[in-house]
PDB file of N, CA and C in Angstrom:
ATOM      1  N   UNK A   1       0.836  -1.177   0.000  1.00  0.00           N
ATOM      2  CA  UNK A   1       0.000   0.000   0.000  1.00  0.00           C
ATOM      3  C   UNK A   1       0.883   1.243   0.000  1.00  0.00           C
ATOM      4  N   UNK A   2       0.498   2.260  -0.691  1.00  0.00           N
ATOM      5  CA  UNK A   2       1.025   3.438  -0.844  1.00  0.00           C
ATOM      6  C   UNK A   2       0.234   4.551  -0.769  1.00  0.00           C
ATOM      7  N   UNK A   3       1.056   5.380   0.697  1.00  0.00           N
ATOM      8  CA  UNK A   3       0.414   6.683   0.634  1.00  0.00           C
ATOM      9  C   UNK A   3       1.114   8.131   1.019  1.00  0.00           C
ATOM     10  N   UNK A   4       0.669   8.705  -0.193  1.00  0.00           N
ATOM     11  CA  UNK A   4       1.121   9.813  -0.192  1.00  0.00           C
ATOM     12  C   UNK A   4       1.556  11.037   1.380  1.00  0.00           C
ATOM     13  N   UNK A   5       2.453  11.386   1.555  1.00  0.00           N
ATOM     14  CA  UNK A   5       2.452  12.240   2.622  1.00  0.00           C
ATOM     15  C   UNK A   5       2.728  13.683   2.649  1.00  0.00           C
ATOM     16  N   UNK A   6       2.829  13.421   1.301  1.00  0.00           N
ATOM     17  CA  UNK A   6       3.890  15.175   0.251  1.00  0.00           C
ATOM     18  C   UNK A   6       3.112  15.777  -0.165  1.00  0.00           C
ATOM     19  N   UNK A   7       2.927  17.356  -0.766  1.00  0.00           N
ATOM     20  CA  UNK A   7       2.224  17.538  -1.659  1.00  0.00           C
ATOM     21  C   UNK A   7       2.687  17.169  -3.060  1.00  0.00           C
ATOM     22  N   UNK A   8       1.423  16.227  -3.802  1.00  0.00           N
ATOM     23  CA  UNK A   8       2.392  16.293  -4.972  1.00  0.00           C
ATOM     24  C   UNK A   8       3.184  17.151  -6.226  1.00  0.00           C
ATOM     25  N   UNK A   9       2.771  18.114  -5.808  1.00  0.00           N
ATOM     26  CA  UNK A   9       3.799  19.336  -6.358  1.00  0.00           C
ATOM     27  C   UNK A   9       4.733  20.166  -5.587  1.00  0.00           C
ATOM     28  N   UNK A  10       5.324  19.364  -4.867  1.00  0.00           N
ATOM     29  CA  UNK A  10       6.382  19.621  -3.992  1.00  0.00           C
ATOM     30  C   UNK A  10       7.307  19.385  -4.944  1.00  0.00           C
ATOM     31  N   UNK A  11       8.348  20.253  -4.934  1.00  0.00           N
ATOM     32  CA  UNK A  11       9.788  19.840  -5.455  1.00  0.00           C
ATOM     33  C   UNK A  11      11.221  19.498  -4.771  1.00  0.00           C
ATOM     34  N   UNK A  12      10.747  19.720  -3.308  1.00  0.00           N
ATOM     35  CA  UNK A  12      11.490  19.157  -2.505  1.00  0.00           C
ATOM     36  C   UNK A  12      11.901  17.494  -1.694  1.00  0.00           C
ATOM     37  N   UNK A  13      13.353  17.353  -1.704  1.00  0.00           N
ATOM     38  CA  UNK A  13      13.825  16.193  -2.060  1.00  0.00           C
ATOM     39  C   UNK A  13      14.581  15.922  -0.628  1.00  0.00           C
ATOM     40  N   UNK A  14      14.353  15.022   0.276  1.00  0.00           N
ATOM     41  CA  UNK A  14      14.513  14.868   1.497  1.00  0.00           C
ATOM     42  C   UNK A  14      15.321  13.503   1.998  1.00  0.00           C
ATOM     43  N   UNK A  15      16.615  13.449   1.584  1.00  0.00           N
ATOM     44  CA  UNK A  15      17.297  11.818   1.715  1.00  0.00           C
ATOM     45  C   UNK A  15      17.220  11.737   2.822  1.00  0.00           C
ATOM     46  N   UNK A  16      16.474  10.370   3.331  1.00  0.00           N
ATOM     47  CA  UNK A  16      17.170   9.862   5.035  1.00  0.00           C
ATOM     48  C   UNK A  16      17.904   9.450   5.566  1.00  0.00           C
ATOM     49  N   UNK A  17      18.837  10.152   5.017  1.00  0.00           N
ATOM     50  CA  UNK A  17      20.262   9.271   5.405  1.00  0.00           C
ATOM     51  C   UNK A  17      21.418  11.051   5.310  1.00  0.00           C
ATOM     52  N   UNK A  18      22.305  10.903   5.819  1.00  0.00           N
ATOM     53  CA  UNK A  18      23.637  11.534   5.859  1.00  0.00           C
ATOM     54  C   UNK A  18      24.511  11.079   5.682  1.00  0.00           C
ATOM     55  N   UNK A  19      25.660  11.643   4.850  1.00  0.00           N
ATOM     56  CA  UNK A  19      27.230  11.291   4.511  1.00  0.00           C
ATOM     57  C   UNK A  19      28.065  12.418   5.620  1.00  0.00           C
ATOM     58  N   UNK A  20      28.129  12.167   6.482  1.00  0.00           N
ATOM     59  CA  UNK A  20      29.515  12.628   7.472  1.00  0.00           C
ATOM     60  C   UNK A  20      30.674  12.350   6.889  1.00  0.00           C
ATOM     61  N   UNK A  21      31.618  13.315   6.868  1.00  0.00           N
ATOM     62  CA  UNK A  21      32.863  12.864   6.650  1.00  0.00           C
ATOM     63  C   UNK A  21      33.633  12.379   7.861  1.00  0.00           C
ATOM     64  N   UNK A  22      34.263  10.946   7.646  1.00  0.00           N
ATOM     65  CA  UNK A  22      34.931  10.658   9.009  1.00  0.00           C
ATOM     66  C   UNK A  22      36.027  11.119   9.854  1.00  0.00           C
ATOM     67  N   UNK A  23      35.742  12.427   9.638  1.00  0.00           N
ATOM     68  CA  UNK A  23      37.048  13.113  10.322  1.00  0.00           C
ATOM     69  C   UNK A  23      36.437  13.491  11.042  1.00  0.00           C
ATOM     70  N   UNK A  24      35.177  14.020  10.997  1.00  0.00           N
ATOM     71  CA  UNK A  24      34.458  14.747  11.652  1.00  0.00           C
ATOM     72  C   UNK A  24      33.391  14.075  12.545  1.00  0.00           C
ATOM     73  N   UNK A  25      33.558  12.845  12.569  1.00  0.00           N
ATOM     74  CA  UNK A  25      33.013  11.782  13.737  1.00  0.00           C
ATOM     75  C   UNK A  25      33.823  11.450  14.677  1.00  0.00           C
ATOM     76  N   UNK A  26      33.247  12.038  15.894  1.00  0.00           N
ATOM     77  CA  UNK A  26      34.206  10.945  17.358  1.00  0.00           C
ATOM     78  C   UNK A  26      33.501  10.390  17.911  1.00  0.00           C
ATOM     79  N   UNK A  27      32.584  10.318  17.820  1.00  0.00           N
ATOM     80  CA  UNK A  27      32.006   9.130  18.361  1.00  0.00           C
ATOM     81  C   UNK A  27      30.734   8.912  17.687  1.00  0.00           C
ATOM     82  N   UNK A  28      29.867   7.214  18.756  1.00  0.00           N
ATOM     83  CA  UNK A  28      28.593   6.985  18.056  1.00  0.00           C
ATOM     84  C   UNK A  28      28.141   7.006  19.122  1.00  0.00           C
ATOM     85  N   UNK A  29      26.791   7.211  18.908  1.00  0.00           N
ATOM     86  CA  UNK A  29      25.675   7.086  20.206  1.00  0.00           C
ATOM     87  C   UNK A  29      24.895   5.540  20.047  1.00  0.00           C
ATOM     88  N   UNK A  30      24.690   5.182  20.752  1.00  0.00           N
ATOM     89  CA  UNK A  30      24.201   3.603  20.894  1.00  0.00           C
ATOM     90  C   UNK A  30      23.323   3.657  22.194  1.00  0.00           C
ATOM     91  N   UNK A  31      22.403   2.537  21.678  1.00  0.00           N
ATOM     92  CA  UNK A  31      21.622   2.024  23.213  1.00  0.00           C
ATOM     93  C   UNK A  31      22.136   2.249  24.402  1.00  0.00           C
ATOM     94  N   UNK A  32      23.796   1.606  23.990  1.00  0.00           N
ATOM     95  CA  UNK A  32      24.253   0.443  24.992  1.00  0.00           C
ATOM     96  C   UNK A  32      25.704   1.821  25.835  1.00  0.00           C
ATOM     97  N   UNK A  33      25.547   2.926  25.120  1.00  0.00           N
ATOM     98  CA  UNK A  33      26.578   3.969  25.503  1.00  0.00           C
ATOM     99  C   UNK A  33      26.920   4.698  24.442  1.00  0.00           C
ATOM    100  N   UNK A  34      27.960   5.990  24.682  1.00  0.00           N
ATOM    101  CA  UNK A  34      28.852   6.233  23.360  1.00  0.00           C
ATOM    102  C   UNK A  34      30.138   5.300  23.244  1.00  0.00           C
ATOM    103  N   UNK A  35      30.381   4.902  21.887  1.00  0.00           N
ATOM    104  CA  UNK A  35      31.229   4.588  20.765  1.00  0.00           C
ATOM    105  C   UNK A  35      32.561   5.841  20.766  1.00  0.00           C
ATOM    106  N   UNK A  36      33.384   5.767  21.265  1.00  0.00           N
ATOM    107  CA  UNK A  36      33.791   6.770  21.299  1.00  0.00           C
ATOM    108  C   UNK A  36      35.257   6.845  19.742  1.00  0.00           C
ATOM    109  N   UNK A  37      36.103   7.481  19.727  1.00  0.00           N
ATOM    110  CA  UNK A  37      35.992   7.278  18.368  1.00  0.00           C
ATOM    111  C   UNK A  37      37.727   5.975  18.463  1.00  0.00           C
ATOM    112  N   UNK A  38      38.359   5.682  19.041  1.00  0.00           N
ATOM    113  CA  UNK A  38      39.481   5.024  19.294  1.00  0.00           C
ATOM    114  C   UNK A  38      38.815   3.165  19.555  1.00  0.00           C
ATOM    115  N   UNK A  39      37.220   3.503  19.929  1.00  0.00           N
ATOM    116  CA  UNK A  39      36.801   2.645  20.031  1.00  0.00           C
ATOM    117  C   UNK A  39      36.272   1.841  19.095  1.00  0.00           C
ATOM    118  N   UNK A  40      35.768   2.730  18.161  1.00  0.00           N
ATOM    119  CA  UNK A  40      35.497   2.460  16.684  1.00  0.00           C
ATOM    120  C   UNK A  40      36.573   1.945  15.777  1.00  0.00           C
ATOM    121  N   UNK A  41      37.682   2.166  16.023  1.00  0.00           N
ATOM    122  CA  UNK A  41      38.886   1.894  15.215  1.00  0.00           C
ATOM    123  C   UNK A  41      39.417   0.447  15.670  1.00  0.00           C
ATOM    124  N   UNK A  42      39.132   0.009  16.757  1.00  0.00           N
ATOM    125  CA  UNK A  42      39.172  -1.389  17.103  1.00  0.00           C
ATOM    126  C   UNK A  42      37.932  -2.034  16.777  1.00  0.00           C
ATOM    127  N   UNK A  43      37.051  -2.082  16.382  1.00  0.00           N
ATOM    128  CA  UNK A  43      36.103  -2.547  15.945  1.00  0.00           C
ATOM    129  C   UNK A  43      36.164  -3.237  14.501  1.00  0.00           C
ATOM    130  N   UNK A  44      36.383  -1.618  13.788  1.00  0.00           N
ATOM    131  CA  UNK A  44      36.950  -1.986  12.067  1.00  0.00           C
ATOM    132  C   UNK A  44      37.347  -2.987  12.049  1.00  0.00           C
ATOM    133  N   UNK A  45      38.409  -4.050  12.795  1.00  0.00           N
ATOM    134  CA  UNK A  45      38.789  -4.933  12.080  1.00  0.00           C
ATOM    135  C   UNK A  45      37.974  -6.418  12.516  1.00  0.00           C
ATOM    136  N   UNK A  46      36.688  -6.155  13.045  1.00  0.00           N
ATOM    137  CA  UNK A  46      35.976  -6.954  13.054  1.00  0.00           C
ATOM    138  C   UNK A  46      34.859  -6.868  11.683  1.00  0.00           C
ATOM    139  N   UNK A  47      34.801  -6.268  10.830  1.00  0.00           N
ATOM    140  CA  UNK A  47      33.908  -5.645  10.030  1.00  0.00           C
ATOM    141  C   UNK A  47      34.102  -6.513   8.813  1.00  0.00           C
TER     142      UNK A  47
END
């Protein structure tokens, strides 16, 4: 099923998502705590 939530003459374009550049991340927020960013880098090589 599909339903509209826009007007359909809207020309505006709304991605749900973001590209951060990773320089500019130190950390993540999680359930479980922050990810902080040294912490993330030990992770990577589980990935």
């Amino acid at each position: 099923m599909y339903i509209r939530i826009a007007n359909p003459t809207s020309t505006a374009r709304n991605p749900g998502f973001d590209v951060t550049p990773p320089e500019l991340i130190t950390g993540i927020i999680t359930p479980h705590g922050i990810l902080k960013q040294s912490e993330l880098a030990k992770l990577k090589k589980f990935l």
